[in-house]
Protein backbone atom coordinates (compact mmCIF):
# COMPACT_ATOMS: atom_id res chain seq x y z
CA UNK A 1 -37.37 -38.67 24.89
CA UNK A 2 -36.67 -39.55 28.66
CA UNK A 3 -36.57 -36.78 31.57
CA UNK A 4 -33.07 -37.65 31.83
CA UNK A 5 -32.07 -37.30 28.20
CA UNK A 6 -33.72 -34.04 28.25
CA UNK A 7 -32.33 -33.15 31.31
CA UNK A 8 -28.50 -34.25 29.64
CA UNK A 9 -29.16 -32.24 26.70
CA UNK A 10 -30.29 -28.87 28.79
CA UNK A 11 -26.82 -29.56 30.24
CA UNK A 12 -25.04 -30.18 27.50
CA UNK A 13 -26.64 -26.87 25.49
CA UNK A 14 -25.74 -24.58 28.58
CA UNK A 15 -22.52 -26.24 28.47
CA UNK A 16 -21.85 -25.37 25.17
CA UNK A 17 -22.95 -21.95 25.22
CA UNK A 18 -21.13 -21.24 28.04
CA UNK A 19 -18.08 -22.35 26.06
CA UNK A 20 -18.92 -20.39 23.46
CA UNK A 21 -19.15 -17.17 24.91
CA UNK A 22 -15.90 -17.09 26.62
CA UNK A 23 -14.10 -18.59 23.52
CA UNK A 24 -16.02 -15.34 21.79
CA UNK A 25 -14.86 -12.95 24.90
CA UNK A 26 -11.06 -14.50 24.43
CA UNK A 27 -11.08 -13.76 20.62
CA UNK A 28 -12.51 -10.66 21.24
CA UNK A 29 -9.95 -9.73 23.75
CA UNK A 30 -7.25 -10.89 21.51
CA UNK A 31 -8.29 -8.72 18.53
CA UNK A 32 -8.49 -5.24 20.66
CA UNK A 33 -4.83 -5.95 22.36
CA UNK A 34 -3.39 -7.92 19.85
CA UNK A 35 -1.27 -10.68 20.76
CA UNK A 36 2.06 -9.28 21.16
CA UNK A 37 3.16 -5.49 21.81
CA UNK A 38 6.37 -6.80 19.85
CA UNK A 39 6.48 -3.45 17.69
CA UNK A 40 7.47 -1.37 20.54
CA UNK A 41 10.01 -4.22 21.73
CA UNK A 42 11.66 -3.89 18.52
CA UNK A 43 12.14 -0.47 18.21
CA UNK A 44 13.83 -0.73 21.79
CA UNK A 45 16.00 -3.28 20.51
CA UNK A 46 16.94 -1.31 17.05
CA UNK A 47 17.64 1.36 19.04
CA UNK A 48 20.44 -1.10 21.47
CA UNK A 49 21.90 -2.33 17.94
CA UNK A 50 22.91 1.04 16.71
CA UNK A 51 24.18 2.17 20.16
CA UNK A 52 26.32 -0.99 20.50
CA UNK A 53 27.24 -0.76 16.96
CA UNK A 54 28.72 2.79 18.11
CA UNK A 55 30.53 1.20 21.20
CA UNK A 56 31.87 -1.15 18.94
CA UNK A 57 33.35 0.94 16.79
CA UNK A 58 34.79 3.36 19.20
CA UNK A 59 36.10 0.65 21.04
CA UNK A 60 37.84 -1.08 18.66
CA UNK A 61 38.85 2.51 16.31
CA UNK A 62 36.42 2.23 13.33
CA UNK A 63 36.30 5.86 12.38
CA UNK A 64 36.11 7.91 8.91
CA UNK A 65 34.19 6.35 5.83
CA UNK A 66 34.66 2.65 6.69
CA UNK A 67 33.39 3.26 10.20
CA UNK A 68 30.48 5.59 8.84
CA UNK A 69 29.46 2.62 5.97
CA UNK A 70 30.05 0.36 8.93
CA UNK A 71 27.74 2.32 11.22
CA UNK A 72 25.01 2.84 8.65
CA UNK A 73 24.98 -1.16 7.01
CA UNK A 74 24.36 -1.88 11.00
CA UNK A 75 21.74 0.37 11.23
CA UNK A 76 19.78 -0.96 8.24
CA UNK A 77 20.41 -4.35 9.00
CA UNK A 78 18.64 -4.06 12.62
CA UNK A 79 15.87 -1.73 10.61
CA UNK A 80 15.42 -4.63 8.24
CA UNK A 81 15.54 -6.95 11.13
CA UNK A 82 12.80 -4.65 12.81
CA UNK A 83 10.41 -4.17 9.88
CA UNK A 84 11.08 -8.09 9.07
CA UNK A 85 9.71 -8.82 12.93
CA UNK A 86 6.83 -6.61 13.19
CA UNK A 87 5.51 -8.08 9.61
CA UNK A 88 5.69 -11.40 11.16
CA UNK A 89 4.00 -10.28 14.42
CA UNK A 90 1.39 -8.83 12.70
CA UNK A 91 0.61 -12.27 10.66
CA UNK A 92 0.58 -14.53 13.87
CA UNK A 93 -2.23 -12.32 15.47
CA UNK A 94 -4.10 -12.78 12.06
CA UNK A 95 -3.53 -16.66 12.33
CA UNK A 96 -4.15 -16.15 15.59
CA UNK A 97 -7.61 -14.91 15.55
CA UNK A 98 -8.21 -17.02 12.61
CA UNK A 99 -7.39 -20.35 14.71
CA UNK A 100 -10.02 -18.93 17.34
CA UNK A 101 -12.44 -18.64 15.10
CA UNK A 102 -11.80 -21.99 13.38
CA UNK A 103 -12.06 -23.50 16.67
CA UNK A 104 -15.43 -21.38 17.78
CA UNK A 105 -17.04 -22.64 14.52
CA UNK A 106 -15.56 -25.99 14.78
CA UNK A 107 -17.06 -26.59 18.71
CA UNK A 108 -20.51 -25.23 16.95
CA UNK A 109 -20.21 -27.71 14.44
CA UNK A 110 -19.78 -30.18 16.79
CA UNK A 111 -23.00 -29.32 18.73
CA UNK A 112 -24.86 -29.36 16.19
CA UNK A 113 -23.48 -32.69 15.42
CA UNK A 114 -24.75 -34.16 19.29
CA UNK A 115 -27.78 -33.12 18.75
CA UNK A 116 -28.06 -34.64 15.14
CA UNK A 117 -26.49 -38.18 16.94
CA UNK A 118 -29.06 -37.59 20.41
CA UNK A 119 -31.74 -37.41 17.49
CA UNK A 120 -31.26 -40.82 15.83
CA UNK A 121 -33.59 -43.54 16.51
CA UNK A 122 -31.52 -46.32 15.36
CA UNK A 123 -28.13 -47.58 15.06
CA UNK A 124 -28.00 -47.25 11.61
CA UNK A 125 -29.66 -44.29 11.51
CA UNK A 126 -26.31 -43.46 14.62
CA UNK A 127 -23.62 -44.47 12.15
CA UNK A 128 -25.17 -43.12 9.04
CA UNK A 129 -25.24 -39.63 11.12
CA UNK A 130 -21.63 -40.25 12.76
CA UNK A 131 -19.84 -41.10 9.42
CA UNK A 132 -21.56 -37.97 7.97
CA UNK A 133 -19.96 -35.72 10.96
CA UNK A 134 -16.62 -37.53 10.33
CA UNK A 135 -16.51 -36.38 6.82
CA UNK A 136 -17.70 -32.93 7.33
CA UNK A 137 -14.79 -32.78 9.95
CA UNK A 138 -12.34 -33.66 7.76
CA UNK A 139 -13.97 -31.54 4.75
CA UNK A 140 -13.82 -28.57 7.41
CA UNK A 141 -10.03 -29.41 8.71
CA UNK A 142 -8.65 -29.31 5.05
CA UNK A 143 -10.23 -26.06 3.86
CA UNK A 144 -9.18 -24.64 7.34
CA UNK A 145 -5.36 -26.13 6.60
CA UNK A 146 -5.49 -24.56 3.18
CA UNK A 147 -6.61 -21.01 4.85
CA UNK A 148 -3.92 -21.08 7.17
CA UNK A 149 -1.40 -22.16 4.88
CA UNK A 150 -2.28 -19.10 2.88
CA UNK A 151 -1.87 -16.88 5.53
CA UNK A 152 1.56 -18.30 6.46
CA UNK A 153 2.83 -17.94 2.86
CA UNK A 154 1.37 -14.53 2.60
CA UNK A 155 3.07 -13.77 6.04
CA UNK A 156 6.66 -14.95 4.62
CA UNK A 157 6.29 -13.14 1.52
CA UNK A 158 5.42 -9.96 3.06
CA UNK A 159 8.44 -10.25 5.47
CA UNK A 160 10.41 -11.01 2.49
CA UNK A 161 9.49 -7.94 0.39
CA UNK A 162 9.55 -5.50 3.49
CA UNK A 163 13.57 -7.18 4.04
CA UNK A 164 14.74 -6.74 0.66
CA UNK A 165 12.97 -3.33 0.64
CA UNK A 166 15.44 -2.06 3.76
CA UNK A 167 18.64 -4.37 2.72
CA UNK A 168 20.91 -3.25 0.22
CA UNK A 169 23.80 -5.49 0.01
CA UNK A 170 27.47 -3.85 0.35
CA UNK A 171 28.65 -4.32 -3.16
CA UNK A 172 25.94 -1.64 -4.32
CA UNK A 173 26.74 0.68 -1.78
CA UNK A 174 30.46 0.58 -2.86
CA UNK A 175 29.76 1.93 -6.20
C-alpha cells in the first residue's frame, strides 16, 4: 500500500470511530432520559379532562345519576386515553433505541466493508467483495424490518389490551 492510502485509511478509521462514539454517547443518553417525559404530560392533561368535564356539566345542568355516569364515563375515557398514550410512549423509546443501535451496527458493518473493498487487489476481486456487502445489506435491512415490525405490533397490542382494560362501554354500565 501507498503512504497516501495509508494515510486515507488512518483517516477514515478515526473518522469512523469518532462516529461511533458519539452515536454510542446519543443512544446512551437516550436510554437514561428516555425520549419523551410524555407520562407526566398525560397525567396533566387527564387531570384538565375531568375538570372540564365538571365545568361542562355545571354549565350546562348535568347533575344527579346521569351527570355522575356522565362524569365518571369521562373520567375513564381520558384514563384509557392516558394509559393508551404512555403504552405507546414507552414502545417508541424501545424502537427508538433499537433504530440507534441498528444504525451503530449498520455504520460498523459498513467499515468493515471499506476496509474489505481498500483490501482487494483486483477489480474482480472489487465487485466480488462489493456484491457480497450489497447482499449482506439487504440480508441485514430485512431482519432489522422484521424486528421493528415486531415491536410495532407488540406496541399496538399492548395499547390495545391496556384500552379495553380501562373502557367499559355504556350499555354494561346501565345494567
Amino acid at each position: 500500500m501507498t503512504t497516501q492510502s495509508n494515510s486515507a485509511r488512518a483517516q477514515h478509521e478515526r473518522g469512523a470511530d469518532q462516529f461511533s462514539e458519539a452515536a454510542k454517547a446519543g443512544a446512551d443518553k437516550l436510554a437514561e432520559n428516555g425520549i419523551w417525559p410524555v407520562p407526566a404530560s398525560m397525567e396533566q392533561a387527564v387531570r384538565r379532562i375531568g375538570e372540564a368535564t365538571e365545568r361542562y356539566n355545571r354549565t350546562f345542568g348535568f347533575s344527579g345519576e346521569g351527570g355522575v355516569r356522565l362524569l365518571a364515563q369521562s373520567r375513564q375515557h381520558a384514563e384509557a386515553m392516558k394509559q393508551c398514550g404512555t403504552v405507546l410512549t414507552k414502545a417508541f423509546e424501545e424502537s427508538s433505541k433499537t433504530w440507534m443501535e441498528m444504525i451503530q451496527d449498520q455504520w460498523e458493518r459498513n467499515r468493515a466493508g471499506m476496509d474489505r473493498l481498500l483490501q482487494a487487489k483486483t477489480v474482480h476481486e472489487f465487485g466480488t467483495i462489493h456484491g457480497d456487502l450489497v447482499r449482506e445489506n439487504l440480508e441485514h435491512l430485512l431482519r432489522d424490518s422484521r424486528v421493528i415490525a415486531g415491536q410495532s405490533i407488540r406496541a399496538a397490542e399492548d395499547a390495545a389490551k391496556s384500552f379495553a382494560a380501562i373502557t367499559v362501554p355504556i350499555s354494561d354500565k346501565k345494567a
